[in-house]
C-alpha atoms as a PDB file:
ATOM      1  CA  UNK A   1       8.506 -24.927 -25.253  1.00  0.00           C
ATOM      2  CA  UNK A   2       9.285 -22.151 -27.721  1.00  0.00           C
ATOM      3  CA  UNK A   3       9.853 -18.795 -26.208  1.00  0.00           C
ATOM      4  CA  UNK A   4      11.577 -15.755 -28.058  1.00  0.00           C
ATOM      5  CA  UNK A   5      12.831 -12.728 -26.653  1.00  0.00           C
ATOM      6  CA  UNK A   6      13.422  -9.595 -28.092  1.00  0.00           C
ATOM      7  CA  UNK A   7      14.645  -6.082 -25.943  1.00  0.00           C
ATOM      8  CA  UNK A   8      12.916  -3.374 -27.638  1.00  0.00           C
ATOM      9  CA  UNK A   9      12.924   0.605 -27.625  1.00  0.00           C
ATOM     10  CA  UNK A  10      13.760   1.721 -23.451  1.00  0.00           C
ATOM     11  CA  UNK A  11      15.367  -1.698 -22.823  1.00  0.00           C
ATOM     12  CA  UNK A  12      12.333  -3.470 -22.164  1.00  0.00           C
ATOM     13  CA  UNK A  13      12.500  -7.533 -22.657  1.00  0.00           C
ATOM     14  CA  UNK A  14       9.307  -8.858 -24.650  1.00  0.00           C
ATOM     15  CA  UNK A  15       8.909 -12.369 -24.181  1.00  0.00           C
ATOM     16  CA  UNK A  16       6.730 -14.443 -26.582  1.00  0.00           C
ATOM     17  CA  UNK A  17       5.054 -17.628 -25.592  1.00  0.00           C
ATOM     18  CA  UNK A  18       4.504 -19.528 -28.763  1.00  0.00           C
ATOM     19  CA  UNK A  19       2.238 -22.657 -26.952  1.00  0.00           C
ATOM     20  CA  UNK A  20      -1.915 -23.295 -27.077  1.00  0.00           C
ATOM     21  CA  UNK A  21      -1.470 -24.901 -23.262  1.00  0.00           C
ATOM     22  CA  UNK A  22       0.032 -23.346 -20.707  1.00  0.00           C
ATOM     23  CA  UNK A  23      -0.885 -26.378 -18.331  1.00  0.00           C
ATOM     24  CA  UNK A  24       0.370 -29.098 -15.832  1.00  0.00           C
ATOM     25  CA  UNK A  25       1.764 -30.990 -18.766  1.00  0.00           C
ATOM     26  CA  UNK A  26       4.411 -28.159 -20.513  1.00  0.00           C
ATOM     27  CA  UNK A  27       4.721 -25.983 -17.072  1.00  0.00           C
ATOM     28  CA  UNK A  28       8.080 -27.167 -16.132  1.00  0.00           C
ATOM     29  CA  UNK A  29       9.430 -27.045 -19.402  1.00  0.00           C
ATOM     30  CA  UNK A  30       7.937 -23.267 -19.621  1.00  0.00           C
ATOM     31  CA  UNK A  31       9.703 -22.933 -16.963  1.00  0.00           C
ATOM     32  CA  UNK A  32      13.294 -24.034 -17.592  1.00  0.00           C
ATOM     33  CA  UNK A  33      12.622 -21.734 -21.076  1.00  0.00           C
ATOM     34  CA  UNK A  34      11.467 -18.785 -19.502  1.00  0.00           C
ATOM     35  CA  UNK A  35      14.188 -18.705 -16.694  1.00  0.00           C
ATOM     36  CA  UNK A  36      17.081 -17.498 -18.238  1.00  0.00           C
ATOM     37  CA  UNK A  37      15.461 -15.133 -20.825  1.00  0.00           C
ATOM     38  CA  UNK A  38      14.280 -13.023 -16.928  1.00  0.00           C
ATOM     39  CA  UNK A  39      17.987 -13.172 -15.750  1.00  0.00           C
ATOM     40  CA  UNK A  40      18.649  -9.517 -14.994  1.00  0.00           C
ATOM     41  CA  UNK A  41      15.999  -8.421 -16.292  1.00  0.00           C
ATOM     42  CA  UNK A  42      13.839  -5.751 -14.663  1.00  0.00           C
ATOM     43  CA  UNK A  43      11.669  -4.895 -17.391  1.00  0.00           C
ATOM     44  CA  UNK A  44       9.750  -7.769 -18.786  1.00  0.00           C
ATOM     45  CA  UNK A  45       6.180  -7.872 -21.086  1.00  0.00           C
ATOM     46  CA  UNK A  46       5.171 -11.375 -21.290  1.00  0.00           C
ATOM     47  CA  UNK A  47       2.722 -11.666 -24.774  1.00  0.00           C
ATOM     48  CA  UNK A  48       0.794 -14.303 -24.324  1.00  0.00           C
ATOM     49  CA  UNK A  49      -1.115 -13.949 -27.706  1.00  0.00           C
ATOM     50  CA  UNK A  50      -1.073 -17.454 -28.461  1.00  0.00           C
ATOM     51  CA  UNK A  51      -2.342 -19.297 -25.333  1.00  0.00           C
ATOM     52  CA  UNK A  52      -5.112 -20.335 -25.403  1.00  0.00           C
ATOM     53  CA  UNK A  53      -5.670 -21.914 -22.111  1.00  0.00           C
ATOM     54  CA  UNK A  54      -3.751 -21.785 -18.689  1.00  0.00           C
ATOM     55  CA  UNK A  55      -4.796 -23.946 -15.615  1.00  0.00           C
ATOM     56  CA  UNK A  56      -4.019 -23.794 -11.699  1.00  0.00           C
ATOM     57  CA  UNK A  57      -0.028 -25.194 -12.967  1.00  0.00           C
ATOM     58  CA  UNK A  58       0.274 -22.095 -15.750  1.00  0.00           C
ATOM     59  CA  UNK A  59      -1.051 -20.045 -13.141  1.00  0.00           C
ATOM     60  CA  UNK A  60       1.536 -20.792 -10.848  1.00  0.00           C
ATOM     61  CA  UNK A  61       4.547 -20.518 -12.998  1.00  0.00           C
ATOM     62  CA  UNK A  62       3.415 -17.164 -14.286  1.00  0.00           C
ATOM     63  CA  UNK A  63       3.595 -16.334 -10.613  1.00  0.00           C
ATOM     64  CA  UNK A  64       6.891 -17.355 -10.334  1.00  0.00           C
ATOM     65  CA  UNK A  65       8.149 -15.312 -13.156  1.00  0.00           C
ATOM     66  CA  UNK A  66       6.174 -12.545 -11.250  1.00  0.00           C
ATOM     67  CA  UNK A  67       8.537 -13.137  -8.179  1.00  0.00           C
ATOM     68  CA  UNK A  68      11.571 -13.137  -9.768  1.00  0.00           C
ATOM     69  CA  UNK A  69      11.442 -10.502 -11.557  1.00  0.00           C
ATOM     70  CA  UNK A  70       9.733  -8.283  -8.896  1.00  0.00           C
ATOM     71  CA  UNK A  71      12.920  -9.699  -6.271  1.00  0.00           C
ATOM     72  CA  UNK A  72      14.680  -7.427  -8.263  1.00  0.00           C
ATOM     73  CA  UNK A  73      12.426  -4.478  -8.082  1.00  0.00           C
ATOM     74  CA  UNK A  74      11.274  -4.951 -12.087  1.00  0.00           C
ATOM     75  CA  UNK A  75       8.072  -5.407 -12.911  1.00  0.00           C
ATOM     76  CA  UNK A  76       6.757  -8.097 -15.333  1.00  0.00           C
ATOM     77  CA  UNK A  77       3.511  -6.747 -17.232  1.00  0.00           C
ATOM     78  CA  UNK A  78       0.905  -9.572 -19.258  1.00  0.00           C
ATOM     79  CA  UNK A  79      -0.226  -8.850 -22.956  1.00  0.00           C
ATOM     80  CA  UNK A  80      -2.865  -9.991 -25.697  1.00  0.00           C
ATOM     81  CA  UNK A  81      -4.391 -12.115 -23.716  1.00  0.00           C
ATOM     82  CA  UNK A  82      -7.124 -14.465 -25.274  1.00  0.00           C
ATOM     83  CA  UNK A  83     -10.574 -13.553 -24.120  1.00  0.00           C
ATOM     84  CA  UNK A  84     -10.768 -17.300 -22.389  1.00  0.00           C
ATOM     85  CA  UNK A  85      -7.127 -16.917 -20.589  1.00  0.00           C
ATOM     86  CA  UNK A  86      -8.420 -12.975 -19.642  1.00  0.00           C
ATOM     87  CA  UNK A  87     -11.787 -14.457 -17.798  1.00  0.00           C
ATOM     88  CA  UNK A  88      -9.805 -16.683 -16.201  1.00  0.00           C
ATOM     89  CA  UNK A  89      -7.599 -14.072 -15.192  1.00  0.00           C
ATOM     90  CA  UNK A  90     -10.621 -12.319 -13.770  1.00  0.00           C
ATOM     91  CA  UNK A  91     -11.709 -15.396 -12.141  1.00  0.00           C
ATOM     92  CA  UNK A  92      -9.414 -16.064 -10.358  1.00  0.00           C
ATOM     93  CA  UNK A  93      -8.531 -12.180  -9.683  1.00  0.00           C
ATOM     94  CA  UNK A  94      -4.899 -12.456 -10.857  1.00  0.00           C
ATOM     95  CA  UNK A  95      -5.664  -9.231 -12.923  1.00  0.00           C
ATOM     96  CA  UNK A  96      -5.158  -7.628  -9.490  1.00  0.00           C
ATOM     97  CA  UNK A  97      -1.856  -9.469  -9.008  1.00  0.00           C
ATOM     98  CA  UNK A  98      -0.714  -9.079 -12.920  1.00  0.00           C
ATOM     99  CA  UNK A  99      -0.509  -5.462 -14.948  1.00  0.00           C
ATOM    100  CA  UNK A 100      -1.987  -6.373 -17.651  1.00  0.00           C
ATOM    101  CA  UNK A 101      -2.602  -4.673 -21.318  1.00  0.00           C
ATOM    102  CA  UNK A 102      -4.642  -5.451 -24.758  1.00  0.00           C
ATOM    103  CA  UNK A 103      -1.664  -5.302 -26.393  1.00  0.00           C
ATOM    104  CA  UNK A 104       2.415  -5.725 -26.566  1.00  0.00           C
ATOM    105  CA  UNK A 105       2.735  -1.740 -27.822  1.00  0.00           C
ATOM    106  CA  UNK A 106       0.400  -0.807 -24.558  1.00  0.00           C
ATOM    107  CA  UNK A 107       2.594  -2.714 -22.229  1.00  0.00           C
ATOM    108  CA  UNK A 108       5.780  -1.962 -23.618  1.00  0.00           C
ATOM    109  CA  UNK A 109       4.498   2.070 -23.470  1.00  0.00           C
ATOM    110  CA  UNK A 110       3.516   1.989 -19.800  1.00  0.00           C
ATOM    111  CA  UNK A 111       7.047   1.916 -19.310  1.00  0.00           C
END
């Protein structure tokens, strides 16, 4: 699972996921990558630019990063979503659960 993290201007952690799947078979190892890049952080845009599919597992482990970071009053805020990960999104009405912006500058400005 390749994840980088960068902190940009107002101390804001931008966190790109680099994977086509975000699924039942890569979740855990999403996971265990994305854990300690959200340790103490409270200020987290996820980019998912490159996924191109997420499922009920992906989902979930968004959700979790979602929880962690919000257990420490932070916020985590979704970016550049594909238009088939965005319907999905709307779907399954996580856009109501997730702040989420057409693109990393948006996300990083609604800070």
């Amino acid at each position: 699972m390749k994840l980088n993290s960068t902190v940009v201007g107002n101390g804001v952690t931008v966190i790109a996921c680099h994977v086509e799947n975000l699924d039942a078979s890569n979740v855990k190892s999403f996971k265990e990558a994305i854990q300690p890049l959200l340790k103490d952080q409270s200020r987290v845009v996820l980019n998912l630019a490159d996924v191109k599919f997420v499922d009920s597992s992906g989902l979930g482990a968004l959700i979790s990063a979602l929880r962690e970071v919000n257990g420490r009053e932070g916020s985590l805020k979704l970016c550049a979503l594909t238009r088939s990960v965005r319907a999905l999104f709307e779907l399954m009405r996580m856009n109501r659960i997730f702040n989420i912006y057409e693109s990393q500058d948006d996300a990083v400005g609604s800070y």
